[in-house]
C-alpha atoms as a PDB file:
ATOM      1  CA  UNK A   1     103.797 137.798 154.961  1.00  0.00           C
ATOM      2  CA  UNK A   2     101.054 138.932 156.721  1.00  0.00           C
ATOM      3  CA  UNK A   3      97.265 137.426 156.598  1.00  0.00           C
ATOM      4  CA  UNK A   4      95.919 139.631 153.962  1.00  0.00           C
ATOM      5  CA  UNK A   5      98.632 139.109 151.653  1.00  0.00           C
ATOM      6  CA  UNK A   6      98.552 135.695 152.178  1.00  0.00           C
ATOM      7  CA  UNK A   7      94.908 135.409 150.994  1.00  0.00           C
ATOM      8  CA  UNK A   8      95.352 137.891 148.056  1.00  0.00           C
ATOM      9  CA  UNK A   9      98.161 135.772 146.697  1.00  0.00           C
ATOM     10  CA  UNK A  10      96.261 132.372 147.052  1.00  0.00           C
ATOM     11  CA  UNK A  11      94.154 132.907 144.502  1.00  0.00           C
ATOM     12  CA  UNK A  12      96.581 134.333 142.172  1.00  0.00           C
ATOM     13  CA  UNK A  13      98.247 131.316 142.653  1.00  0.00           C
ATOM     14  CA  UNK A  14      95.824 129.570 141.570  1.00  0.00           C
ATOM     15  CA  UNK A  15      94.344 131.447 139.107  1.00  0.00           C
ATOM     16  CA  UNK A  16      98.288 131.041 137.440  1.00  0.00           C
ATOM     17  CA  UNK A  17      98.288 127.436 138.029  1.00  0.00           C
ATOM     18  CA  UNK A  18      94.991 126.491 136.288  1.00  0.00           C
ATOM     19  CA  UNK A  19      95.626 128.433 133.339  1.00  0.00           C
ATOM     20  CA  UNK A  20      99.183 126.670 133.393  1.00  0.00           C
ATOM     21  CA  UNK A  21      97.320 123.691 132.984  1.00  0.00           C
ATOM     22  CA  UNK A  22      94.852 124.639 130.516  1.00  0.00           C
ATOM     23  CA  UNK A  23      97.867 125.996 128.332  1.00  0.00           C
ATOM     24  CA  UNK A  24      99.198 122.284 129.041  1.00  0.00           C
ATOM     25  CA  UNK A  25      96.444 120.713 128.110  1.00  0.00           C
ATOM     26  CA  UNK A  26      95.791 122.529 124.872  1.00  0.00           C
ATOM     27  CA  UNK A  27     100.031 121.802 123.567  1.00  0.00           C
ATOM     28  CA  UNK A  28      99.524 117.832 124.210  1.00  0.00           C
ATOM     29  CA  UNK A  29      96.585 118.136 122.179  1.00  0.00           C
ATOM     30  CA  UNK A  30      97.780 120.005 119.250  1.00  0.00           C
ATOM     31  CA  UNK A  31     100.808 117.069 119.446  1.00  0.00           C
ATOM     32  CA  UNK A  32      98.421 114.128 119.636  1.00  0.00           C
ATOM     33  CA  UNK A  33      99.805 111.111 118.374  1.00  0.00           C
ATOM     34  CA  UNK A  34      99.597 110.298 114.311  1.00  0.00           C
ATOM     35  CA  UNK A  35      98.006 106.779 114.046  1.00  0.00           C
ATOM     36  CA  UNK A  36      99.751 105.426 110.759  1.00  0.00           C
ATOM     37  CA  UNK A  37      99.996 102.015 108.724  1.00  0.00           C
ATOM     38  CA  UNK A  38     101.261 101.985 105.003  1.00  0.00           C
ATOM     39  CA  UNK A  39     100.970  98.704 102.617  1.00  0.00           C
ATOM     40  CA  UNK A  40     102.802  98.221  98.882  1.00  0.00           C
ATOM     41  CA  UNK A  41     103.592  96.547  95.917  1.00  0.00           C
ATOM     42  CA  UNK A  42     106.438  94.357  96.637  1.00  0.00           C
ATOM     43  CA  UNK A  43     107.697  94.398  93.002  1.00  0.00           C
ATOM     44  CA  UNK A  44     108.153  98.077  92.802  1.00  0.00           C
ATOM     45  CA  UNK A  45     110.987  99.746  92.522  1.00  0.00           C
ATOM     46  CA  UNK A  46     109.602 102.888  94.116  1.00  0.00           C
ATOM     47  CA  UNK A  47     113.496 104.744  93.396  1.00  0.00           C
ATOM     48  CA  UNK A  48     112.428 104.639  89.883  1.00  0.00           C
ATOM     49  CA  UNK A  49     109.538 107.323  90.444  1.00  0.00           C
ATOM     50  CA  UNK A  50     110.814 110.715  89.608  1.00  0.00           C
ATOM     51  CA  UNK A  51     107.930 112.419  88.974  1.00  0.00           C
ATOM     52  CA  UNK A  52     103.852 113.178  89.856  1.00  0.00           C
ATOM     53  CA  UNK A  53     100.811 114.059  89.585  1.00  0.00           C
ATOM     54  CA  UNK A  54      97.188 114.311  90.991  1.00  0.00           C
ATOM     55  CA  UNK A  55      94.991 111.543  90.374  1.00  0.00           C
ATOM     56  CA  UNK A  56      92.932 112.943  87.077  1.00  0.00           C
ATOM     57  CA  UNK A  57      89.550 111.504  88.379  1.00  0.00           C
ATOM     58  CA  UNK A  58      90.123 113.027  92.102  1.00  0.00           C
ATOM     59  CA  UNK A  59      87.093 114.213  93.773  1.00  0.00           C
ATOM     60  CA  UNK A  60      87.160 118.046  94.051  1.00  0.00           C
ATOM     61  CA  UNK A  61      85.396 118.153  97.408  1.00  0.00           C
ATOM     62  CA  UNK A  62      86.687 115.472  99.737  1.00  0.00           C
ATOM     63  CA  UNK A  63      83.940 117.110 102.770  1.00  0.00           C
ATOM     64  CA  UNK A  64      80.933 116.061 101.003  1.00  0.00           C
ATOM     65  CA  UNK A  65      79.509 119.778 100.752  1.00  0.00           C
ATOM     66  CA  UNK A  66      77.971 121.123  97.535  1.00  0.00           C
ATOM     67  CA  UNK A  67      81.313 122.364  96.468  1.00  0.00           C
ATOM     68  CA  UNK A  68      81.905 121.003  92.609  1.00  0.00           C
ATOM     69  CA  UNK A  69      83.490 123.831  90.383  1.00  0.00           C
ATOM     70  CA  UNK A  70      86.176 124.829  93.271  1.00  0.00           C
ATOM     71  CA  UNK A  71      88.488 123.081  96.017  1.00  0.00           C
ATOM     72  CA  UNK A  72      87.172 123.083  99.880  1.00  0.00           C
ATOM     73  CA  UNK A  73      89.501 124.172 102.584  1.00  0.00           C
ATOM     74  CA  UNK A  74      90.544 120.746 103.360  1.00  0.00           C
ATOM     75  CA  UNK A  75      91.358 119.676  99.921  1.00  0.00           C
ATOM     76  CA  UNK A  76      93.638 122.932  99.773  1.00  0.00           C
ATOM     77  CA  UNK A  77      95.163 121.702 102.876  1.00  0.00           C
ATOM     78  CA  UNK A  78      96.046 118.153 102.100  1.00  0.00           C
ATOM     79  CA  UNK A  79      96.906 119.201  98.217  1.00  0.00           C
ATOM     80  CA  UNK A  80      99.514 121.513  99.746  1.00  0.00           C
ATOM     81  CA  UNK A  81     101.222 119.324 102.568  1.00  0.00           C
ATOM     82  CA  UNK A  82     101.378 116.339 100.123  1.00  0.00           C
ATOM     83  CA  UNK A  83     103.369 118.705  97.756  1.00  0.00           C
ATOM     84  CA  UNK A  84     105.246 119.941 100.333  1.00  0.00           C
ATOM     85  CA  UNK A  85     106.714 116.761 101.391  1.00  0.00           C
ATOM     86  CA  UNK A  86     106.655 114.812  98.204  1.00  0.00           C
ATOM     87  CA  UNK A  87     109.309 118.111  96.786  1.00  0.00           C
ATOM     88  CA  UNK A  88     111.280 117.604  99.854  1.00  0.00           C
ATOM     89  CA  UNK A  89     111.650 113.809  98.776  1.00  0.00           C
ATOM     90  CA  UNK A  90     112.740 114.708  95.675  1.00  0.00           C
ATOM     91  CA  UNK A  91     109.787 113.940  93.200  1.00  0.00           C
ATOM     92  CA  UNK A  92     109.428 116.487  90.909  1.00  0.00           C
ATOM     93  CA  UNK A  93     105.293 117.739  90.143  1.00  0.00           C
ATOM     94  CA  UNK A  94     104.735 116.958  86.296  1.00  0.00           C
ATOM     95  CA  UNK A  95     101.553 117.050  84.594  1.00  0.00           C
ATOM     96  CA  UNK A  96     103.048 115.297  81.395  1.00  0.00           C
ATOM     97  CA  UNK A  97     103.757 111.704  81.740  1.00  0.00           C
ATOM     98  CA  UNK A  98     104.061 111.517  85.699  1.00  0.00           C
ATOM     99  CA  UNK A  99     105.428 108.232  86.818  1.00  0.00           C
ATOM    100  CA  UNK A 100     102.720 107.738  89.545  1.00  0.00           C
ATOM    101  CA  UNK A 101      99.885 109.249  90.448  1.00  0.00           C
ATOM    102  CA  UNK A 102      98.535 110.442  93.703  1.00  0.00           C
ATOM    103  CA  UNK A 103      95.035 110.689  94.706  1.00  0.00           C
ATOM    104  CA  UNK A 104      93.507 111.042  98.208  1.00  0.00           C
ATOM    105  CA  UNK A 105      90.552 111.116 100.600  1.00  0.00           C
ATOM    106  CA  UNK A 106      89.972 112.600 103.882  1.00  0.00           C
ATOM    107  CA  UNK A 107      87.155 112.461 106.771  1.00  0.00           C
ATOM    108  CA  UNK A 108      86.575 112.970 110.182  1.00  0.00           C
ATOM    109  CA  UNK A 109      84.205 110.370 112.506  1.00  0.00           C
ATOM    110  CA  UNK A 110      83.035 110.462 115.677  1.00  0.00           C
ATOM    111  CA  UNK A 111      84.414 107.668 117.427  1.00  0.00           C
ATOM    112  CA  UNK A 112      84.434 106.328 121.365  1.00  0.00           C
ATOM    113  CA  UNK A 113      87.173 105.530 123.434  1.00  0.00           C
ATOM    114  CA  UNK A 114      86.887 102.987 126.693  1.00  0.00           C
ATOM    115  CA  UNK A 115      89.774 102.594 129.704  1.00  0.00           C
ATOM    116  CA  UNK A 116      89.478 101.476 133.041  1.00  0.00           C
ATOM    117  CA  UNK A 117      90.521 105.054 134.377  1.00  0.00           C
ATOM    118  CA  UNK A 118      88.153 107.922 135.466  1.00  0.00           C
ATOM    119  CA  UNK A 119      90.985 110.064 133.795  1.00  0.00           C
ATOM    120  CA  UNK A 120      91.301 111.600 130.367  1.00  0.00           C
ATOM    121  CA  UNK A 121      94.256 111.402 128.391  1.00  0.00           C
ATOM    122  CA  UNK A 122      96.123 113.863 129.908  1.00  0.00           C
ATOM    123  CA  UNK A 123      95.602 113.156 133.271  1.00  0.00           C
ATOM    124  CA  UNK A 124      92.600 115.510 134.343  1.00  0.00           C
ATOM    125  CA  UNK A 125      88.963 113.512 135.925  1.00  0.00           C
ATOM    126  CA  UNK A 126      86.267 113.124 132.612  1.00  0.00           C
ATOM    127  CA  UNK A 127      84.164 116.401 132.863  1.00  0.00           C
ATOM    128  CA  UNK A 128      87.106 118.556 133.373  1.00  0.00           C
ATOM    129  CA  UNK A 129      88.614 120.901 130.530  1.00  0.00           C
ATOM    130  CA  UNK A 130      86.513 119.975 127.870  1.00  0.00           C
ATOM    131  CA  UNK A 131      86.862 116.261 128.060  1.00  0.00           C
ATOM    132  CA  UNK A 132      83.300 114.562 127.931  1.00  0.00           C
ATOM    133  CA  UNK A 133      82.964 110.752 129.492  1.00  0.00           C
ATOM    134  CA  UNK A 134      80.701 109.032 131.292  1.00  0.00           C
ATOM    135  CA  UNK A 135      80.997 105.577 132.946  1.00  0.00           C
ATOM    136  CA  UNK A 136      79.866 102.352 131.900  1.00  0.00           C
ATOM    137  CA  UNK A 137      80.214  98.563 133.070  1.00  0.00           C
ATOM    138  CA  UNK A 138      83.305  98.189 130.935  1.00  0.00           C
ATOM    139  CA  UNK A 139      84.916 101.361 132.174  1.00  0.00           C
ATOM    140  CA  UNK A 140      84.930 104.798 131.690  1.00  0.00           C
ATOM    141  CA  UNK A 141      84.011 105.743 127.790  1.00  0.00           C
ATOM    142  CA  UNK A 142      85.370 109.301 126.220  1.00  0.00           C
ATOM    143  CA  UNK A 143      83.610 110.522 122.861  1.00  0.00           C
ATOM    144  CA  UNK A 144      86.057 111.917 120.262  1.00  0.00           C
ATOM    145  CA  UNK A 145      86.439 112.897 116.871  1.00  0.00           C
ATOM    146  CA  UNK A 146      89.034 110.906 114.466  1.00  0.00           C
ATOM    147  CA  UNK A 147      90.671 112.858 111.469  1.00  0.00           C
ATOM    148  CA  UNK A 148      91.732 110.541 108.815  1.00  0.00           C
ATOM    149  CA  UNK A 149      94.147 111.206 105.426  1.00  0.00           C
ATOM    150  CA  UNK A 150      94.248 108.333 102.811  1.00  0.00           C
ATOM    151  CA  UNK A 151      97.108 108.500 100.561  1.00  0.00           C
ATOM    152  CA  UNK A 152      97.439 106.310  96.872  1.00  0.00           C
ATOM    153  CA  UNK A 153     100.077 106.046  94.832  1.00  0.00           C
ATOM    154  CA  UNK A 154      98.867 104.785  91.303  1.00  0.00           C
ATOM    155  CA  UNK A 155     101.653 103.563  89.040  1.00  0.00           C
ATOM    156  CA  UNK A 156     100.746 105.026  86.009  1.00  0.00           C
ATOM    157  CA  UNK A 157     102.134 102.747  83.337  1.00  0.00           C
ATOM    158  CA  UNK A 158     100.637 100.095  85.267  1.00  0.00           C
ATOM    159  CA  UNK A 159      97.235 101.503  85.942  1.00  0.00           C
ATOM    160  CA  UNK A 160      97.799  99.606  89.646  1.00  0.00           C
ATOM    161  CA  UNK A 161      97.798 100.551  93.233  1.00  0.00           C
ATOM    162  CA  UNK A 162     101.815 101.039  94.222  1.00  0.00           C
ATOM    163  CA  UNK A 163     101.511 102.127  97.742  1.00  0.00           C
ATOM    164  CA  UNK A 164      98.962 103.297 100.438  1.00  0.00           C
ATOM    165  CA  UNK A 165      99.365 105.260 103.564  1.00  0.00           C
ATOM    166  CA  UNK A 166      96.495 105.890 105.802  1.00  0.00           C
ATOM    167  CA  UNK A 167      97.007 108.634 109.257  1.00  0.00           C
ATOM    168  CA  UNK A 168      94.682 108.742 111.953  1.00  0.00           C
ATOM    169  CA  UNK A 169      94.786 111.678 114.716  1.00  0.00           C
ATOM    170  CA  UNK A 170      92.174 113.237 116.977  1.00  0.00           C
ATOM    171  CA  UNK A 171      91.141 116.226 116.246  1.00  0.00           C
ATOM    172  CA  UNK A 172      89.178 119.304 117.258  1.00  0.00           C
ATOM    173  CA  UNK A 173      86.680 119.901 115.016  1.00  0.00           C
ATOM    174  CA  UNK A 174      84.433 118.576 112.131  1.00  0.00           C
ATOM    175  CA  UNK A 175      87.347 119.400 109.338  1.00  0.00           C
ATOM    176  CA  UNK A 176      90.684 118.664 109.698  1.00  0.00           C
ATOM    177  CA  UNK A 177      92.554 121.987 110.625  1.00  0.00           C
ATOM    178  CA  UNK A 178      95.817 123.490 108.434  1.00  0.00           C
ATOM    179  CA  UNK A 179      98.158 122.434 111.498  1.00  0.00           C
ATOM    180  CA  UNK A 180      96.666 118.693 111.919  1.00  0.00           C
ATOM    181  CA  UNK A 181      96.679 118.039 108.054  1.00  0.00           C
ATOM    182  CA  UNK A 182     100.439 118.924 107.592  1.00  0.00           C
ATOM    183  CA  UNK A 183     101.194 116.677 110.510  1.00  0.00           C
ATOM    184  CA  UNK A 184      99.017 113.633 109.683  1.00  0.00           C
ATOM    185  CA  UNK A 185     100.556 113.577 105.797  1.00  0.00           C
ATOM    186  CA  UNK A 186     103.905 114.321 107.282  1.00  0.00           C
ATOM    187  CA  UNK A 187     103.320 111.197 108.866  1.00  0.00           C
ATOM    188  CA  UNK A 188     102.003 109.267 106.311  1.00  0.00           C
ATOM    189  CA  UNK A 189     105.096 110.188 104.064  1.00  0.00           C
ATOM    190  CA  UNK A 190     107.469 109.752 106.921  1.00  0.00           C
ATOM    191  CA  UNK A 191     106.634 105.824 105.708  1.00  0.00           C
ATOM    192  CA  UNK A 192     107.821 106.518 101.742  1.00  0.00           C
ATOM    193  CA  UNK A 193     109.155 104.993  99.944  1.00  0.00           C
ATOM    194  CA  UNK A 194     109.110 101.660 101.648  1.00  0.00           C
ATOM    195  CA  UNK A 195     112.264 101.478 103.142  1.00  0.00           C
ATOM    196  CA  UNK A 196     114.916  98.495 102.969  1.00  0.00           C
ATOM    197  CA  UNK A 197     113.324  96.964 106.363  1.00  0.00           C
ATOM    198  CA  UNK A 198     109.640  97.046 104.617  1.00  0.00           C
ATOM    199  CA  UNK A 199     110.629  95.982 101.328  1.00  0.00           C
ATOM    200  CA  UNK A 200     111.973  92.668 102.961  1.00  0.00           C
ATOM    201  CA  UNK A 201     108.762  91.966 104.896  1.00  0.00           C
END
């Protein structure tokens, strides 16, 4: 290879290998861990719930907007992953006598992050590919922003709290995209029912 090709193809290089990385860095983000913890009502026999419903007294508007006489995007979002997964468990969506109810709540906070490396958490310096950070006497600090999903399950013959499953992810944005929501309530519901492990807690 002579010199010119030489330093035509250096910068293709790396032209290919930084947007390698961005691509990188943007897939490990979209996969971010789920954050979850789930509690319950020992005494429940949670087998015994066949059917659901939504919570009659849920809020219509879980981002805080002005939005009272229709859903929000996020509500849509959650509504629709919950009854995705609670159909694939076999409950059964019944507006007549449901055996538990389901209500939720959803928001996103802006929340800080300290380590004791200059790196972000994929491996590239603070100030590189978006990530912001500055350093501090306790270490290097990284602003973020935390999506959370709340889940309840109301027993409805009982009028009491069965079981609650709370997600936490970082997100991208101020809302809680389509693709985060249906992997944060995956998540949550990944813990229902309680299995035989919990139950004996």
């Amino acid at each position: 290879m002579n010199r010119i090709s030489r330093f035509l193809a250096r910068p293709l290089a790396l032209s290919v290998l930084g947007l390698g990385l961005l691509l990188g860095v943007s897939g490990c983000a979209s996969t971010a861990r789920v954050g979850v913890t789930s509690d319950f009502d020992h005494s429940v026999n949670f087998r015994a719930y066949k059917t659901w419903s939504w919570y009659p007294t849920q809020p219509i508007d879980t981002e805080g907007g002005p939005a009272k006489g229709y859903e929000s995007f996020l509500d849509k979002r959650i509504r629709s992953a919950v009854e995705q997964q609670l159909a694939q468990k076999g409950l059964t969506y019944s507006d007549k006598n449901p055996d538990v109810y389901v209500a939720y709540s959803a928001r996103v906070e802006d929340k800080q992050r300290a380590t004791n490396s200059p790196y972000g958490p994929f491996g590239y310096p603070y100030g590189y590919y978006g990530y912001g950070g500055f350093y501090n006497r306790g270490g290097y600090v990284t602003d973020y922003k935390a999506g959370t999903v709340i889940l309840d399950f109301v027993d409805v013959k009982r009028k009491e709290l069965a079981w609650r499953g709370q997600g936490q992810a970082q997100v991208d944005q101020q809302t809680i995209s389509e693709t985060e929501v249906q992997r944060i309530v995956t998540s949550i519901l990944g813990n229902y029912p309680p299995g035989a492990e919990q139950a004996s807690r």
